[in-house]
N, C-alpha and C. Protein backbone atom coordinates (compact mmCIF):
# COMPACT_ATOMS: atom_id res chain seq x y z
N UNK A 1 27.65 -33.83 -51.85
CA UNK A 1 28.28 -32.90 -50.95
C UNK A 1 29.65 -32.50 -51.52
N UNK A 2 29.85 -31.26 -51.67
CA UNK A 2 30.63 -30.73 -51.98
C UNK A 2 31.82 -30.69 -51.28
N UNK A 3 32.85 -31.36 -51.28
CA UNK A 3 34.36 -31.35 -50.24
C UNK A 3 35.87 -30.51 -50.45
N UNK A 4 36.29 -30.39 -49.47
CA UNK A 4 37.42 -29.96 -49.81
C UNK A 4 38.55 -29.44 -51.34
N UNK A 5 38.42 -31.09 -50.96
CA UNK A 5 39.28 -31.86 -52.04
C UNK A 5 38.87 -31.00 -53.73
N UNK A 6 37.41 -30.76 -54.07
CA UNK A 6 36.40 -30.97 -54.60
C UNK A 6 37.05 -29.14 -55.50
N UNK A 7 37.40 -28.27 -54.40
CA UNK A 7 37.11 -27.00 -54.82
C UNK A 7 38.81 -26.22 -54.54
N UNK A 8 39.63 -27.21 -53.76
CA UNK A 8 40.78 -27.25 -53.46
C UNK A 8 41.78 -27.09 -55.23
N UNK A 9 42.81 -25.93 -55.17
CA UNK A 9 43.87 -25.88 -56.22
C UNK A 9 45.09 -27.35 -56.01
N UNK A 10 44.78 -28.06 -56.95
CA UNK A 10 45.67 -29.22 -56.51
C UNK A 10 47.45 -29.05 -57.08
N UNK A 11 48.04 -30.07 -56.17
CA UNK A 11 49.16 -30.15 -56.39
C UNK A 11 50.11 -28.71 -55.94
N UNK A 12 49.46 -28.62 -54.31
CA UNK A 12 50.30 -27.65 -54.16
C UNK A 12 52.12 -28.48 -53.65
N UNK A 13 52.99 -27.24 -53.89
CA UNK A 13 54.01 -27.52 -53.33
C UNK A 13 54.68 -27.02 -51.90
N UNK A 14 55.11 -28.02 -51.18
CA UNK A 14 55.91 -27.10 -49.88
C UNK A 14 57.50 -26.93 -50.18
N UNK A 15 57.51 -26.22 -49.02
CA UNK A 15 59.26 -25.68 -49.02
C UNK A 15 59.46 -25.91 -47.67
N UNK A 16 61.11 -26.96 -47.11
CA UNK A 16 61.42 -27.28 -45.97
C UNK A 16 61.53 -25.64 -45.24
N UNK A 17 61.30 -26.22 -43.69
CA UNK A 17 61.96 -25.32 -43.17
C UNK A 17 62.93 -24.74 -42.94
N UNK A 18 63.69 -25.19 -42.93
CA UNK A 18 64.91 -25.26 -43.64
C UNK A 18 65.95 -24.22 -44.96
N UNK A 19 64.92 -24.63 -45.48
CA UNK A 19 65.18 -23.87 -47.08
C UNK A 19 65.19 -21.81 -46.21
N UNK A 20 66.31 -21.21 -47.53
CA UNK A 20 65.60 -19.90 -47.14
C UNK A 20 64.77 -18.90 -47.62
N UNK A 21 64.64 -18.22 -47.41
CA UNK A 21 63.60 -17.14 -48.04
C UNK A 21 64.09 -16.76 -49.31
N UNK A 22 64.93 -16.46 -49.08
CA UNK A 22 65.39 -16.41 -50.97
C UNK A 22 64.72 -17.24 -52.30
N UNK A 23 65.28 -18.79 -52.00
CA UNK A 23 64.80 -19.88 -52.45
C UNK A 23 63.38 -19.67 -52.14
N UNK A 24 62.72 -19.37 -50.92
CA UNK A 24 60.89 -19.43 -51.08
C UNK A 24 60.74 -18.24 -52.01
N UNK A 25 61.09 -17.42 -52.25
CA UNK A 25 60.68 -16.21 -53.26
C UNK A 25 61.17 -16.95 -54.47
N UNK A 26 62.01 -17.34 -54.94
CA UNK A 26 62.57 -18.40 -56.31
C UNK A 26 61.44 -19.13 -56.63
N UNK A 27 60.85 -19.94 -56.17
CA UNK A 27 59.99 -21.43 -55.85
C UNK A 27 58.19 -20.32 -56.21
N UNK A 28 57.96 -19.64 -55.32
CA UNK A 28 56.90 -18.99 -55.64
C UNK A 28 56.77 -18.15 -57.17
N UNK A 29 57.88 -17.82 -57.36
CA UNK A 29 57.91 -16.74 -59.00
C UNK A 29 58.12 -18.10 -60.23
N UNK A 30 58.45 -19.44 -59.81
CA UNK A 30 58.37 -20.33 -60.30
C UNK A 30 57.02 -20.44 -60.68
N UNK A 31 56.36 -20.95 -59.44
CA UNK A 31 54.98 -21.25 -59.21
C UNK A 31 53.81 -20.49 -59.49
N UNK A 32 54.28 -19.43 -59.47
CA UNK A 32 53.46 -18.27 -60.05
C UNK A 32 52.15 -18.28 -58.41
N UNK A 33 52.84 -18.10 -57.42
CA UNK A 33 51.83 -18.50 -56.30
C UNK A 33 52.51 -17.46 -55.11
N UNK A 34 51.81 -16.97 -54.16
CA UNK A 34 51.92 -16.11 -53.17
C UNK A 34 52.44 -16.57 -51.68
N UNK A 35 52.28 -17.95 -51.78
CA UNK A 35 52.51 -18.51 -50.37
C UNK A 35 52.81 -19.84 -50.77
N UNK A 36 53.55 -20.64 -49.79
CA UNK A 36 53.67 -22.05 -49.41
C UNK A 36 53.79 -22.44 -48.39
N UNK A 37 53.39 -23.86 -48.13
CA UNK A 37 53.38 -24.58 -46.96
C UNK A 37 54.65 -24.73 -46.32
N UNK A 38 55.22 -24.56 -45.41
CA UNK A 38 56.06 -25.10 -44.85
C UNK A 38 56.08 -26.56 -44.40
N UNK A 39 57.33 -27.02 -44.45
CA UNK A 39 57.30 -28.79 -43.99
C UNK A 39 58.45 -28.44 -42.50
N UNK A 40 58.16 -29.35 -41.77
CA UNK A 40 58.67 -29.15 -40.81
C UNK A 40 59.33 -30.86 -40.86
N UNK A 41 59.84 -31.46 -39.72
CA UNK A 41 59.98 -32.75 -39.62
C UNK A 41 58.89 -33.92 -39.58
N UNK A 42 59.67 -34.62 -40.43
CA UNK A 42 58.70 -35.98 -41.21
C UNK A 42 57.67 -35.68 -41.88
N UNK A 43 58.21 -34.43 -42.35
CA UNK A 43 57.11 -34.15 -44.07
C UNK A 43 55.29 -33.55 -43.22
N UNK A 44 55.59 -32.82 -42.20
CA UNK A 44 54.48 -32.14 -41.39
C UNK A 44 54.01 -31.00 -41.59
N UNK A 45 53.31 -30.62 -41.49
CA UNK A 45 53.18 -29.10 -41.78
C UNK A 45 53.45 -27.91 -40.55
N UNK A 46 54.38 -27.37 -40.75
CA UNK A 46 54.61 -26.26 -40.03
C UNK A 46 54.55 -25.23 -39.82
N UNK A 47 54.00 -24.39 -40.77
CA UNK A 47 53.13 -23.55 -41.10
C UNK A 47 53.26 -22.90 -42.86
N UNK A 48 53.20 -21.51 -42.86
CA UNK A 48 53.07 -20.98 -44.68
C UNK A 48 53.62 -19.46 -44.32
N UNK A 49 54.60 -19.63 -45.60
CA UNK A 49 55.14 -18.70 -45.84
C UNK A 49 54.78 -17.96 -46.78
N UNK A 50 54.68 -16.47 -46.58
CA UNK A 50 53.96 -15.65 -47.69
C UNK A 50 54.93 -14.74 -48.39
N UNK A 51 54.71 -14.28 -49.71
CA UNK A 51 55.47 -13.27 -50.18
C UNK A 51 55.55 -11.84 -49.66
N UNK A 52 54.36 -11.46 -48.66
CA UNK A 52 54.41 -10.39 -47.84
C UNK A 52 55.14 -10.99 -46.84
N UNK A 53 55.12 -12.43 -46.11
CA UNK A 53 55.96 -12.22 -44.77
C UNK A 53 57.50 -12.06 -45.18
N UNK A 54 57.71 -12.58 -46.40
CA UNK A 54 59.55 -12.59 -46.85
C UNK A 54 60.13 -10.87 -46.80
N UNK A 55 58.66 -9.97 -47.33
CA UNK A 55 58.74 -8.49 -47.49
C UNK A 55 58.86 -7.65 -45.93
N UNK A 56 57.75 -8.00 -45.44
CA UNK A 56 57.41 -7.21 -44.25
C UNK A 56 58.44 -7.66 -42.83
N UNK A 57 58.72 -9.38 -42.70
CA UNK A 57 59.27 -9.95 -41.24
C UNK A 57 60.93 -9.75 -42.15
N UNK A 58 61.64 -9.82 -43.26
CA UNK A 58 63.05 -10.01 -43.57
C UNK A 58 63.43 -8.81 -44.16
N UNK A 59 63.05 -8.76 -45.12
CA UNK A 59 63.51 -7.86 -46.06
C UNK A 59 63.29 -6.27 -45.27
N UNK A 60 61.93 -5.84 -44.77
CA UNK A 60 62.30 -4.24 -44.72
C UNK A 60 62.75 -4.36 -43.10
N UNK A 61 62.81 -5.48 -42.34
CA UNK A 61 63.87 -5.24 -40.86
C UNK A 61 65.46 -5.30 -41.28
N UNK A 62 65.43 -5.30 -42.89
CA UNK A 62 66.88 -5.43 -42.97
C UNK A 62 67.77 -6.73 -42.83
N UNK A 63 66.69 -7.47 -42.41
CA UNK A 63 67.95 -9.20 -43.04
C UNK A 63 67.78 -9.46 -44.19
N UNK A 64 68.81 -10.68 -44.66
CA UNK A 64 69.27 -10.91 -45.57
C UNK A 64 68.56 -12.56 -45.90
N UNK A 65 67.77 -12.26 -46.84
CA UNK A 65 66.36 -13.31 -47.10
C UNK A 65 67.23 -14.62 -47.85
N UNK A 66 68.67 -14.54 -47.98
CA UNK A 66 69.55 -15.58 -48.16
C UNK A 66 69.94 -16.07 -47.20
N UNK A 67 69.98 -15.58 -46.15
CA UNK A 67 70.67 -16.20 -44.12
C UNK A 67 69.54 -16.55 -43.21
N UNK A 68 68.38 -15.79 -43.84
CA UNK A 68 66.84 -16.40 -42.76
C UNK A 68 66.04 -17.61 -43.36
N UNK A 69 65.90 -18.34 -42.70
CA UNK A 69 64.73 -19.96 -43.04
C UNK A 69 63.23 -19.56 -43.08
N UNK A 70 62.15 -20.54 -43.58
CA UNK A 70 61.23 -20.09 -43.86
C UNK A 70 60.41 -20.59 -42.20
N UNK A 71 61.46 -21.65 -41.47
CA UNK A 71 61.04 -21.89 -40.41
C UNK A 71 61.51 -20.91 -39.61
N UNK A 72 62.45 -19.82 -39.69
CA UNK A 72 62.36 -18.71 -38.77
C UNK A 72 61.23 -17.96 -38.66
N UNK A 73 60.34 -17.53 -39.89
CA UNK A 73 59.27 -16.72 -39.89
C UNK A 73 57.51 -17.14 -39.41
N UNK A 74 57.96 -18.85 -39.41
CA UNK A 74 56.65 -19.55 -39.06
C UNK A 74 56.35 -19.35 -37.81
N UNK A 75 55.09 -19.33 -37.49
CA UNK A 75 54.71 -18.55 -36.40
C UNK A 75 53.41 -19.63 -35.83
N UNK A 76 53.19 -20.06 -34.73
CA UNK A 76 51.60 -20.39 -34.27
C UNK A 76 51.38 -21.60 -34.84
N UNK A 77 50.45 -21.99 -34.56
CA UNK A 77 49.58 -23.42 -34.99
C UNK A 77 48.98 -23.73 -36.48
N UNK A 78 50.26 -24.40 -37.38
CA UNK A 78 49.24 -24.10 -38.58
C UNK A 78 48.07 -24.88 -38.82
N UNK A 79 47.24 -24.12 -39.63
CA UNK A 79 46.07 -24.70 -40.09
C UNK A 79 46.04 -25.36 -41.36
N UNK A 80 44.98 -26.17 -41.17
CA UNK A 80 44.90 -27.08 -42.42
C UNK A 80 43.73 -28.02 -42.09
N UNK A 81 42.96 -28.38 -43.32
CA UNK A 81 41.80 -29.23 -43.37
C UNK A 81 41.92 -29.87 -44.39
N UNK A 82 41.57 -31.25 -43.94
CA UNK A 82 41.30 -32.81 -44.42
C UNK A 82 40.64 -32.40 -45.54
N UNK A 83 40.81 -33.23 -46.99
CA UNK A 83 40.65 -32.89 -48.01
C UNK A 83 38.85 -33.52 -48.15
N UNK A 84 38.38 -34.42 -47.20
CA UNK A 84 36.84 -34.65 -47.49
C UNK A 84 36.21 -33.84 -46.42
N UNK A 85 36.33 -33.31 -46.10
CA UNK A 85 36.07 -32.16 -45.54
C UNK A 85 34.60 -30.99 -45.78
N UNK A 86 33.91 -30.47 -45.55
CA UNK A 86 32.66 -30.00 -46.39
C UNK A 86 33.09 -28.52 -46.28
N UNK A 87 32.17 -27.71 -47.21
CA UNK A 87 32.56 -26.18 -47.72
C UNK A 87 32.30 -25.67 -46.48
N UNK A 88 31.60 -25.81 -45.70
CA UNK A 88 31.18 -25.13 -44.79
C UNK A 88 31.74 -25.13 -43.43
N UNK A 89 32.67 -26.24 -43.87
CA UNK A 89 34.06 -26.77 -42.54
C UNK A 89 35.10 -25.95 -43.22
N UNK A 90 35.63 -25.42 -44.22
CA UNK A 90 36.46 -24.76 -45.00
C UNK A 90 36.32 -23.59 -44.64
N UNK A 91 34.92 -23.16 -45.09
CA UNK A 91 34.73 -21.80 -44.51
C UNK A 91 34.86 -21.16 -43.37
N UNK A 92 34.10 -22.10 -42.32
CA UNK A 92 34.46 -22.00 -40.51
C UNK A 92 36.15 -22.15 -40.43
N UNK A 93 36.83 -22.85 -40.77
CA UNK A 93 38.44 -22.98 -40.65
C UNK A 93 38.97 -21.58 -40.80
N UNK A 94 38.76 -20.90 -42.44
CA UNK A 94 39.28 -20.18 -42.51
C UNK A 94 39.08 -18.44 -42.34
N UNK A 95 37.75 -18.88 -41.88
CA UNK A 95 37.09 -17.72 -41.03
C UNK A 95 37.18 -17.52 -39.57
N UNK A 96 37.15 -18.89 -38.88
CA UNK A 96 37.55 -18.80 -37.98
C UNK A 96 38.94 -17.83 -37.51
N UNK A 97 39.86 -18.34 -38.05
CA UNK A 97 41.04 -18.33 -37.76
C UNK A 97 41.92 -16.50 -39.00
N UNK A 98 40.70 -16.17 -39.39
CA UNK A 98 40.96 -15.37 -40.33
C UNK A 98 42.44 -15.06 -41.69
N UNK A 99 42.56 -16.59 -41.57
CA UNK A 99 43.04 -16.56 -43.06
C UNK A 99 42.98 -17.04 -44.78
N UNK A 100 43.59 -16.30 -45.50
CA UNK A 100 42.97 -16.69 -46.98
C UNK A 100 43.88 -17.28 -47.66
N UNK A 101 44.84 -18.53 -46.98
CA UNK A 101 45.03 -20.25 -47.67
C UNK A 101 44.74 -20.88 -46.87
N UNK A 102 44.82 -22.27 -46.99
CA UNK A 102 44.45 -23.04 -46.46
C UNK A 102 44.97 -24.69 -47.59
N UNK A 103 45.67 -24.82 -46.61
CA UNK A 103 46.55 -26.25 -46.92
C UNK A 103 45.17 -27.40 -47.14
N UNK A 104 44.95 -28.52 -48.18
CA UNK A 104 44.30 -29.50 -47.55
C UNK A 104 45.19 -30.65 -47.90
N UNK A 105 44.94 -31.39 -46.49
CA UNK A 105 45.82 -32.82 -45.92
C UNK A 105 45.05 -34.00 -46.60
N UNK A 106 45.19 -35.06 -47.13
CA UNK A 106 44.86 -36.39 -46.83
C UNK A 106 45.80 -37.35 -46.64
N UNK A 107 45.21 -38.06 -45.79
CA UNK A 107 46.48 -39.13 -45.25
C UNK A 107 48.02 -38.52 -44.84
N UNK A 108 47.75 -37.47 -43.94
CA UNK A 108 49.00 -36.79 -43.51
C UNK A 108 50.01 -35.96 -44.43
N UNK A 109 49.64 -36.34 -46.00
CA UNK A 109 50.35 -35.80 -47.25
C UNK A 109 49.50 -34.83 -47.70
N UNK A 110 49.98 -33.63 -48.08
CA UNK A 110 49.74 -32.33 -48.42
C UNK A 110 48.93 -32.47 -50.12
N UNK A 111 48.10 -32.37 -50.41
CA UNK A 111 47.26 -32.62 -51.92
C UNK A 111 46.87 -31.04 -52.07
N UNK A 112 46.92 -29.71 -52.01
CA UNK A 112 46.35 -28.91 -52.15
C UNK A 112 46.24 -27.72 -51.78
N UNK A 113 45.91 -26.93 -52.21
CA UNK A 113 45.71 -25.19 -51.12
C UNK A 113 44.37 -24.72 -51.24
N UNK A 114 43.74 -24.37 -50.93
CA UNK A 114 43.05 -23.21 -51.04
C UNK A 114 42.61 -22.12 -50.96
N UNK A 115 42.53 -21.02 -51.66
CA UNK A 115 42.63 -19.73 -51.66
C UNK A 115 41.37 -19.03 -51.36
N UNK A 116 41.19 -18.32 -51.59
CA UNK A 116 40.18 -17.01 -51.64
C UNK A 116 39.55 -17.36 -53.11
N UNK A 117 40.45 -17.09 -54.06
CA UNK A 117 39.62 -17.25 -55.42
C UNK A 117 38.98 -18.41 -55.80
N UNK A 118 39.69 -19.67 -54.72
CA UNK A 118 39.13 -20.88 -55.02
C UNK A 118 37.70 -21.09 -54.92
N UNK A 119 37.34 -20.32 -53.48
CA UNK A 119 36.62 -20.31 -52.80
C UNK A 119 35.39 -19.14 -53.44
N UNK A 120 35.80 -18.26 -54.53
CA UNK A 120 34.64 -17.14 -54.91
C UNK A 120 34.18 -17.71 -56.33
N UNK A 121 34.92 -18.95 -56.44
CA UNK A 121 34.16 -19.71 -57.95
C UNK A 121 33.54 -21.09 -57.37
N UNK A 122 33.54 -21.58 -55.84
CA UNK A 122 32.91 -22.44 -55.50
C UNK A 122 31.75 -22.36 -54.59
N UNK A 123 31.82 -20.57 -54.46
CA UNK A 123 30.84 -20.93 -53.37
C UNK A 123 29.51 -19.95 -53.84
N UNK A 124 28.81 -19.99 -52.92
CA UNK A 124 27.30 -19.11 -53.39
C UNK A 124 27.54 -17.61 -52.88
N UNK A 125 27.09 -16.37 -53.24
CA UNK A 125 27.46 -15.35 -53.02
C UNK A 125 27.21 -15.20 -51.27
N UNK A 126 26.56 -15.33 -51.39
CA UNK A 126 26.08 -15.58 -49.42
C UNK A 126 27.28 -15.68 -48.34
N UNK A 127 27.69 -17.26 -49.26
CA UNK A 127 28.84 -17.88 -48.11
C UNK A 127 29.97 -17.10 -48.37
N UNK A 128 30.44 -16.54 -49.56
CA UNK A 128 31.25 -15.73 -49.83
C UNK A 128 31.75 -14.22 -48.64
N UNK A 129 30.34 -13.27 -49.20
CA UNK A 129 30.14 -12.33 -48.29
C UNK A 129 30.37 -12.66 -46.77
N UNK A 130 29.98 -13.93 -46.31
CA UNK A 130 30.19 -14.27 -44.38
C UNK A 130 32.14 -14.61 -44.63
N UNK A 131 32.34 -15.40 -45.50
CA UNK A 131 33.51 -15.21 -45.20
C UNK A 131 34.73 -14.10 -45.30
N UNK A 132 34.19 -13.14 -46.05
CA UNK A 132 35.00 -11.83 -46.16
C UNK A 132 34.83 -11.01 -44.93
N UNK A 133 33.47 -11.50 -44.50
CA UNK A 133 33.43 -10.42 -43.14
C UNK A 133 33.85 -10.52 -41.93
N UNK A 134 34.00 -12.70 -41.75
CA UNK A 134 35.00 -13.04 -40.82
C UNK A 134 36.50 -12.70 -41.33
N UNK A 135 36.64 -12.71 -42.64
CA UNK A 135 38.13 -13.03 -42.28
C UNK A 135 38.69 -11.36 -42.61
N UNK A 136 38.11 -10.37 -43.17
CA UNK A 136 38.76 -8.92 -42.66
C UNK A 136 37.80 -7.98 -41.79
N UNK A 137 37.26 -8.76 -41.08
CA UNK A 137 36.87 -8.31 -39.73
C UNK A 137 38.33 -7.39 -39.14
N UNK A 138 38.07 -6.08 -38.28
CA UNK A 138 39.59 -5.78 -37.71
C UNK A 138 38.99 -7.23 -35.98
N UNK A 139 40.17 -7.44 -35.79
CA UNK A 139 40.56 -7.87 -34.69
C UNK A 139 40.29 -7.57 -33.06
């Protein structure tokens, strides 16, 4: 059985809440990566910050992505799945909920992300296609 863990980009990194958007745009052009996890208190996950939300929620309302936190822009209940986890619990997660990362947890510590591309070299064209249609479904 194919898990999480299994098809998951490892060694992702988070950025406190704390930290600001500036620094998350620094950290990502580092990383060569589009999003990160947010940590909230006691190393939790609080949600993910994207290089479109630093664009679209700071930058074109006109703040200053050096004075806003990445926990100002976090929004809702983040998601995330247990790294033994099966493809088809991955898929429902992030179809469900219609988004394309997805943090995976073990033992409360962050091991991973997974993307969209992770997911179009692990999966069968089938499961692929259902998840493109849940997750840019309009609303």
């Amino acid at each position: 059985m194919t898990t999480a863990a299994d098809i998951m980009h490892p060694g992702a990194d988070w950025i406190p809440a704390t930290e600001t958007l500036d620094r998350a745009a620094q950290l990502m052009a580092r990383l060569n990566v589009g999003a990160l996890p947010v940590s909230g208190a006691g190393d939790r996950l609080a949600g993910i910050i994207t290089d479109r939300d630093i664009i679209v929620k700071c930058v074109a309302k006109g703040h200053d992505p050096s004075k806003v936190t990445c926990g100002d822009l976090t929004e809702g209940t983040p998601r995330w799945i247990d790294a033994n986890a099966t493809v088809a619990d991955v898929l429902e997660e992030m179809g469900s909920h219609q988004i394309r990362r997805l943090p995976v947890i073990r033992n409360k510590k962050l091991v991973g992300m997974i993307s969209e591309a992770d997911l179009a070299t692990h999966v069968t064209d089938r499961q692929l296609a259902g998840f493109v249609e849940k997750v840019y479904a309009k609303a």
